[in-house]
Structures are given as structure tokens and as C-alpha cells.
N, C-alpha and C. Protein backbone atom coordinates (compact mmCIF):
# COMPACT_ATOMS: atom_id res chain seq x y z
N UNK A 1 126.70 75.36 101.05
CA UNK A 1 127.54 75.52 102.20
C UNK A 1 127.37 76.93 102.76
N UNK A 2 126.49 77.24 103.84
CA UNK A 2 126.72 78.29 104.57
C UNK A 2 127.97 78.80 105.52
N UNK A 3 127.95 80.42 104.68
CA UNK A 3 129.56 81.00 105.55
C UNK A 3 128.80 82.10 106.33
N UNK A 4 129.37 82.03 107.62
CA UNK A 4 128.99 82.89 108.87
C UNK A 4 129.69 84.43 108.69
N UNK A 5 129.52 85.22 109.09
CA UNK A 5 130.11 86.44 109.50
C UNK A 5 129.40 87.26 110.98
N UNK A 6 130.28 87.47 111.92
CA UNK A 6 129.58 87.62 113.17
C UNK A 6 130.58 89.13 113.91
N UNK A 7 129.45 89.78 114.23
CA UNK A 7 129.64 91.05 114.84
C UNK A 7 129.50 91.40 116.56
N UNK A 8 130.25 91.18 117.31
CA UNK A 8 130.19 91.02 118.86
C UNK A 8 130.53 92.83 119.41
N UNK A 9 129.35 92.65 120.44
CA UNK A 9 129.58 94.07 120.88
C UNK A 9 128.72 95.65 119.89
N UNK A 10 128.17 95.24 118.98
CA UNK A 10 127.73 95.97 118.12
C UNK A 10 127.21 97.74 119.29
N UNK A 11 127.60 98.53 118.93
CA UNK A 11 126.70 99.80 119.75
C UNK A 11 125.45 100.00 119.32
N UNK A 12 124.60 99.24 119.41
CA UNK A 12 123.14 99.43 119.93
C UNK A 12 122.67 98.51 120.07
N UNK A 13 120.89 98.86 119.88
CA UNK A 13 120.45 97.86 120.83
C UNK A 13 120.09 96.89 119.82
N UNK A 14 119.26 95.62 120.59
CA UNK A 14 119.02 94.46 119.72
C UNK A 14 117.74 94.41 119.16
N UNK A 15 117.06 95.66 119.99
CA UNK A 15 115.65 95.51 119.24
C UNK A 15 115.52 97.18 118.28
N UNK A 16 115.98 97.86 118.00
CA UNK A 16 116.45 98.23 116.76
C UNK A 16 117.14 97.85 115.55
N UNK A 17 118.16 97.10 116.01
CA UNK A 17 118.62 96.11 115.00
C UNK A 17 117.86 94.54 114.20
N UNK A 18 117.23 94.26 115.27
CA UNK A 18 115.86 93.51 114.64
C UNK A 18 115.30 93.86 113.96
N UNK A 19 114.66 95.05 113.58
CA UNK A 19 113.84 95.62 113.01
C UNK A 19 114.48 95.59 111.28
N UNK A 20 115.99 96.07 111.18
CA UNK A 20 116.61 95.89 109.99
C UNK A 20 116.94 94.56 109.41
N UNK A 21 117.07 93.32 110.34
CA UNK A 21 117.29 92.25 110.45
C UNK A 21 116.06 91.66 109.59
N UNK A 22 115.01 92.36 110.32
CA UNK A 22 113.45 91.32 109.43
C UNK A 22 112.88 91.85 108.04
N UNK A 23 113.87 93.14 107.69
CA UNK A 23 113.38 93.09 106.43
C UNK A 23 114.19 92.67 105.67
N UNK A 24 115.83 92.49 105.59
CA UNK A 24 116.40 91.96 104.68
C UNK A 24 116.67 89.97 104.78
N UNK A 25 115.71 89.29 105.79
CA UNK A 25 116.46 88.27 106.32
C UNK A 25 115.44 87.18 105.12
N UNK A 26 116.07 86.41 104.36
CA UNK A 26 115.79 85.71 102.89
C UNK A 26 116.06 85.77 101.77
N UNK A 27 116.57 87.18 101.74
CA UNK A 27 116.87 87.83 100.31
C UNK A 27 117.76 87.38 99.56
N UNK A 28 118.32 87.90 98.15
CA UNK A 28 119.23 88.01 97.64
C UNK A 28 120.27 88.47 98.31
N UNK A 29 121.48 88.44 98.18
CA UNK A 29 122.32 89.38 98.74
C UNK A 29 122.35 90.42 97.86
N UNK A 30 122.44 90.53 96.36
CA UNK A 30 122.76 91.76 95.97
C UNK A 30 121.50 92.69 96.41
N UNK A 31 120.27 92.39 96.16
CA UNK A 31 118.85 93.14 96.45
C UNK A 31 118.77 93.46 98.30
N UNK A 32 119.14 92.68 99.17
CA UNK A 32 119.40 93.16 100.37
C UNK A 32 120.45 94.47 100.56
N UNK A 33 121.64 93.99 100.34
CA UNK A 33 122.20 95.07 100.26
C UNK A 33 122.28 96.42 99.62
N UNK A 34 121.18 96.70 98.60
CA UNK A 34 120.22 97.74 97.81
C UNK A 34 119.91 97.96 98.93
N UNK A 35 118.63 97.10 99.29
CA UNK A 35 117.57 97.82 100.59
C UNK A 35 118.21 98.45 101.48
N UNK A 36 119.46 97.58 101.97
CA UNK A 36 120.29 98.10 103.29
C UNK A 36 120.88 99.52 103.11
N UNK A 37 121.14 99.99 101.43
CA UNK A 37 121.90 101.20 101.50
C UNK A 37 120.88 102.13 101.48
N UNK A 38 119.48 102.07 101.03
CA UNK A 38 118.87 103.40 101.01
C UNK A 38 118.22 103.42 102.18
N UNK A 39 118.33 102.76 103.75
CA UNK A 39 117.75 103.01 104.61
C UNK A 39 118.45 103.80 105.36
N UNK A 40 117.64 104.46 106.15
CA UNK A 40 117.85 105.69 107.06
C UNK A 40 118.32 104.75 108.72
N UNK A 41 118.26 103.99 108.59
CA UNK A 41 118.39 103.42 110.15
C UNK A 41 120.54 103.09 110.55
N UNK A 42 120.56 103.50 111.54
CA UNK A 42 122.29 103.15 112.42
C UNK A 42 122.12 101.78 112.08
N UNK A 43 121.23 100.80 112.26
CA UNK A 43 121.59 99.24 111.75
C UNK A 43 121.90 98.91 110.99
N UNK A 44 121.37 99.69 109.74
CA UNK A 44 121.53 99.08 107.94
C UNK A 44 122.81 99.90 107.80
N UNK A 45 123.61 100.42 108.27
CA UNK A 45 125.03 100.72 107.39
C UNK A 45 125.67 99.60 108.52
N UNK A 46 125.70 99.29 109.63
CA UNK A 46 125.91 98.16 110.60
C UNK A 46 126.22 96.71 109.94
N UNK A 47 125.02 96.59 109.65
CA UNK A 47 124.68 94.89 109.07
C UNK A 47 125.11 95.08 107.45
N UNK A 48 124.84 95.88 106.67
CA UNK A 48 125.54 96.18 105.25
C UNK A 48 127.06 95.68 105.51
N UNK A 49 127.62 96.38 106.14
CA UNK A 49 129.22 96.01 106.06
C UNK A 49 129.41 94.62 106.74
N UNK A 50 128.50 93.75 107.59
CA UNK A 50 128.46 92.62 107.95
C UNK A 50 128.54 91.97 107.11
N UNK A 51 127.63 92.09 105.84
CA UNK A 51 126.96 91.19 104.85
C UNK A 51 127.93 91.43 103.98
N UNK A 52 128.76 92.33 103.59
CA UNK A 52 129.53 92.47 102.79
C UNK A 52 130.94 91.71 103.14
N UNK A 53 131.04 91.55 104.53
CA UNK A 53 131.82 90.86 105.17
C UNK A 53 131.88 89.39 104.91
N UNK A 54 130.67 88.81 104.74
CA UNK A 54 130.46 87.49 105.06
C UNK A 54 130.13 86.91 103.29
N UNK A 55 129.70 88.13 102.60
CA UNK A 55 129.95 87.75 101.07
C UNK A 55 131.27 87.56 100.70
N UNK A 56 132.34 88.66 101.02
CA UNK A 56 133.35 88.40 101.13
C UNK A 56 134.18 86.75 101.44
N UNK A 57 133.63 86.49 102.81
CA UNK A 57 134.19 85.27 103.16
C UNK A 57 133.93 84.17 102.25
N UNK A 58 132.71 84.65 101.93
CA UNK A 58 132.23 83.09 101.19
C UNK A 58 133.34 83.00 99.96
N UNK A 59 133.64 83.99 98.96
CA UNK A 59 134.35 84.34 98.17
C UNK A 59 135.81 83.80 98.21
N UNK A 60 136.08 84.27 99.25
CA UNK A 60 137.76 84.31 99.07
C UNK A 60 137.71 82.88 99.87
N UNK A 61 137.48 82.53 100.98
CA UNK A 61 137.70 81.42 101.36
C UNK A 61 137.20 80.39 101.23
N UNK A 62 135.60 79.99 100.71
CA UNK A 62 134.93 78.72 100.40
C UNK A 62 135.16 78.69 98.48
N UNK A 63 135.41 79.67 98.16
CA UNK A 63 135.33 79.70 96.32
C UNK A 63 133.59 79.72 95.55
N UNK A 64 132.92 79.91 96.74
CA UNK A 64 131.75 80.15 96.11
C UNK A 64 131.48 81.43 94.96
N UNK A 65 130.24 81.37 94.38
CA UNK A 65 130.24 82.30 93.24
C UNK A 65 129.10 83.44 94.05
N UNK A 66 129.58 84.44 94.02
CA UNK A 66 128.75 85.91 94.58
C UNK A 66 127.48 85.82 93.83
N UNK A 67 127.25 85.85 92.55
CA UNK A 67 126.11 85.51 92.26
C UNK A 67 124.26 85.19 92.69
N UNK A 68 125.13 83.66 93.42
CA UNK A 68 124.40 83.23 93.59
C UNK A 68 124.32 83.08 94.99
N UNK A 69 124.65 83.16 95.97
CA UNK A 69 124.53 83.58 97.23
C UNK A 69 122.96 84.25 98.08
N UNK A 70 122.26 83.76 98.83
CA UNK A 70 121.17 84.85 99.36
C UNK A 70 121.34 84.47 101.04
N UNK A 71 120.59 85.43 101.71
CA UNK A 71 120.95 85.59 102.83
C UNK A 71 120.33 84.58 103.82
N UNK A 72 120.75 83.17 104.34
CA UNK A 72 120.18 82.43 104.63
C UNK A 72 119.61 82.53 106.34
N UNK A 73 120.31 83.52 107.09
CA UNK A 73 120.22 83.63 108.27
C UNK A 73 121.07 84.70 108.50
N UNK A 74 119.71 85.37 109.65
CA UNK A 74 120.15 86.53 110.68
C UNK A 74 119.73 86.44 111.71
N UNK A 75 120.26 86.86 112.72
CA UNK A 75 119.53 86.99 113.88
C UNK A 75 120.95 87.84 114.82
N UNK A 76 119.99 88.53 115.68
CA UNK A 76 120.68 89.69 116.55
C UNK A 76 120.64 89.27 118.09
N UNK A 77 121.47 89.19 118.75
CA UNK A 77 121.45 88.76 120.35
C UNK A 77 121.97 89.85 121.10
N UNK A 78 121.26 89.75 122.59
CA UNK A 78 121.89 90.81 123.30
C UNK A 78 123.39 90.61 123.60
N UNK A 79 123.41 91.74 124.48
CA UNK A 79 125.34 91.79 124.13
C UNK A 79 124.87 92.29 125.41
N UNK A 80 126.86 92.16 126.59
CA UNK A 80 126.62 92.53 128.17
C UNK A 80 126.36 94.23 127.72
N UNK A 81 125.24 95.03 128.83
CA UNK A 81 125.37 95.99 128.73
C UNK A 81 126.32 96.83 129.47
N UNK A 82 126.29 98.44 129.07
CA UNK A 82 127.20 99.38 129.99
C UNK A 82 126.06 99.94 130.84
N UNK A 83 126.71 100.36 131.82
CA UNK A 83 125.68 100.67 133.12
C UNK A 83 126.26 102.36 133.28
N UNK A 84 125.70 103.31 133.59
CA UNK A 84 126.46 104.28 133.74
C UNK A 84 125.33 105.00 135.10
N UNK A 85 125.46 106.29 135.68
CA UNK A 85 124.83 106.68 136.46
C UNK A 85 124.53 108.04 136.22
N UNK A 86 123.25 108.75 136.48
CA UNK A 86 123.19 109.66 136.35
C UNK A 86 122.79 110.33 137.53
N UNK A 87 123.33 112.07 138.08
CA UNK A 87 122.49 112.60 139.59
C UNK A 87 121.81 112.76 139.00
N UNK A 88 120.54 112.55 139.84
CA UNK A 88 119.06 112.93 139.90
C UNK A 88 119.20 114.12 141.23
N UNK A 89 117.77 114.78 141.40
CA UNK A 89 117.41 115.20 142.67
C UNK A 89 117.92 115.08 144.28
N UNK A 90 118.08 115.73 145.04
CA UNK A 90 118.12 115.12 146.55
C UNK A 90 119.73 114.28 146.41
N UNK A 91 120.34 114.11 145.90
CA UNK A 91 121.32 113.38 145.83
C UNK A 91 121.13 111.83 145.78
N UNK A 92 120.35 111.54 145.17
CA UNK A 92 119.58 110.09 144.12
C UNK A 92 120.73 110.05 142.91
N UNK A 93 120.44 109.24 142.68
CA UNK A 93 121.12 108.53 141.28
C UNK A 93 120.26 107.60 140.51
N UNK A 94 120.14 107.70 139.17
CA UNK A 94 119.64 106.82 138.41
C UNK A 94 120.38 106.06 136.99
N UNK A 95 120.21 104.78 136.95
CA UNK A 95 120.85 104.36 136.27
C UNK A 95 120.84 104.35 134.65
N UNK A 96 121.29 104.62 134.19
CA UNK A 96 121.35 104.41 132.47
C UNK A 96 121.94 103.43 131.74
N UNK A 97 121.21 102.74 131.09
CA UNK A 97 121.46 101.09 130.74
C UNK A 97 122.15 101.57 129.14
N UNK A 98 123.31 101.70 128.66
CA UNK A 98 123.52 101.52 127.43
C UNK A 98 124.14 100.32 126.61
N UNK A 99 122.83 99.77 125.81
CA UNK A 99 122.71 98.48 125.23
C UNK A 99 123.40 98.19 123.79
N UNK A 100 124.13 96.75 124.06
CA UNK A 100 124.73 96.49 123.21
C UNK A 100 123.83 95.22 122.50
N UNK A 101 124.77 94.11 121.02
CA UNK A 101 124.26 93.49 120.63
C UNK A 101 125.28 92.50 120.10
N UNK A 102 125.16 91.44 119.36
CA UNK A 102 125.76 90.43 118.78
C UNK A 102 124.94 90.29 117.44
N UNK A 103 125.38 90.74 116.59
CA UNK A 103 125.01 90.37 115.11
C UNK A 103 125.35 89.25 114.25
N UNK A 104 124.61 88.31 113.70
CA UNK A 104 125.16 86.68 113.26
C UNK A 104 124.54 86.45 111.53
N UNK A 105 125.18 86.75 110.76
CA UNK A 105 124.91 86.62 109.31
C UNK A 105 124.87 85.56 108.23
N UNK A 106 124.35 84.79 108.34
CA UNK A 106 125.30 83.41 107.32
C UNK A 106 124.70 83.36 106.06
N UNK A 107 125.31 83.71 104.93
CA UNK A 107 124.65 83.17 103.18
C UNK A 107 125.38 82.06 102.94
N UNK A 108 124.57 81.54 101.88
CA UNK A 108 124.19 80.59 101.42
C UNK A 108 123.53 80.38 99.86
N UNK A 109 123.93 79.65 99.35
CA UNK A 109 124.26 79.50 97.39
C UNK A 109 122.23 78.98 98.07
N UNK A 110 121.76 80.00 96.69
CA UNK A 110 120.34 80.00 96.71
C UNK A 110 120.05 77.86 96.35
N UNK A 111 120.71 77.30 95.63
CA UNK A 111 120.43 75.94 95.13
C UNK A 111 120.32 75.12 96.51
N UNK A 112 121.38 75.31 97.82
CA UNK A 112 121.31 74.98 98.56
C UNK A 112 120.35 75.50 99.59
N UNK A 113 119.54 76.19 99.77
CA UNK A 113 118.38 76.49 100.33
C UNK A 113 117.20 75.90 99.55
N UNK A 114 116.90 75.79 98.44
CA UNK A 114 115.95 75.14 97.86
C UNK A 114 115.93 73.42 98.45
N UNK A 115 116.88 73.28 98.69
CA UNK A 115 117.33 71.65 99.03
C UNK A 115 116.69 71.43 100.37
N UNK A 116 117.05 72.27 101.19
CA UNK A 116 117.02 72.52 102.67
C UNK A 116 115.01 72.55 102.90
N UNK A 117 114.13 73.05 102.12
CA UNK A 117 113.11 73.13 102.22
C UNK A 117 112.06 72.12 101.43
């Protein structure tokens, strides 16, 4: 039984957060969340507390065993952006796009992924 945990609005972008997304996305959860803490990237302390979120859920509300849990799905979507303006020259303006994201986590008891494939 896969449990979701979902992050709306995240502050950055979606293709930085991809990047953290494709190395932990299959794993264990305990061994992901290793990887996630010794990385240097704004995503992996991001998606760490996601995953810890959604281990959580599985826990307290489905009664699954932490154990055995691995990370069955990630994936990152854009989110509306903020638009802001900056003066330029001559009295021009240029725009500055600051990009958001939607983060989507779901684990899943490793027995039930073996099934699935």
C-alpha cells in the first residue's frame, strides 16, 4: 500500500529539484535518506523532511513497518511562478521569473513493489 506525502509551493525550481529527485528515486528509505543528508544541495534537506514526512504517515496512519518501506515514487512539478521587475537602462524594465515547485513522494513496503514488477 503506497502512502503519499506532497509539498505545494516548494521555493525553487523544478529542475534543481529533479536533479535530487533522480538520485534517491527507488531506494531504501533508510539509505535515501543517508544520501539526502550528506548532500550539499537546497533540495535534499527539502525532500529529506518530505520523506520523513511520508515515512511518518505510513507509520502512524496505515500501521506499516518503517523497515521495510522504499521509495516507490517521486516526481517534482512546476508550481505558479512569482514575477517581479527589475529597472534596467533608459527606463526599461526586465522581468525576473522566481520559480516555484510541487514535490510528490509516495513509499511503499519493498514486498509490494516486487509484486508490481
Amino acid at each position: 500500500m503506497a502512502v503519499a506525502a506532497k509539498l505545494r509551493h516548494a521555493r525553487l525550481s523544478a529542475q534543481k529539484a529533479r536533479l535530487v529527485a533522480n538520485q534517491v528515486r527507488g531506494l531504501p528509505v533508510e539509505q535515501a535518506i543517508n544520501q539526502l543528508a550528506f548532500s550539499n544541495k537546497k533540495a535534499a534537506g527539502i525532500i529529506k523532511k518530505l520523506l520523513e514526512s511520508a515515512v511518518a504517515n505510513a507509520e502512524n496512519n496505515e500501521g506499516l513497518d518503517v523497515d521495510e518501506l522504499a521509495l516507490s515514487t517521486i516526481y517534482v512539478d512546476d508550481a505558479p511562478s512569482f514575477t517581479r521587475m527589475r529597472a534596467r537602462a533608459k527606463g526599461r524594465g526586465n522581468y525576473i521569473t522566481k520559480r516555484n515547485c510541487h514535490i510528490t513522494i509516495e513509499v511503499d513496503t519493498k514486498q509490494d513493489k516486487r509484486e508490481q514488477r
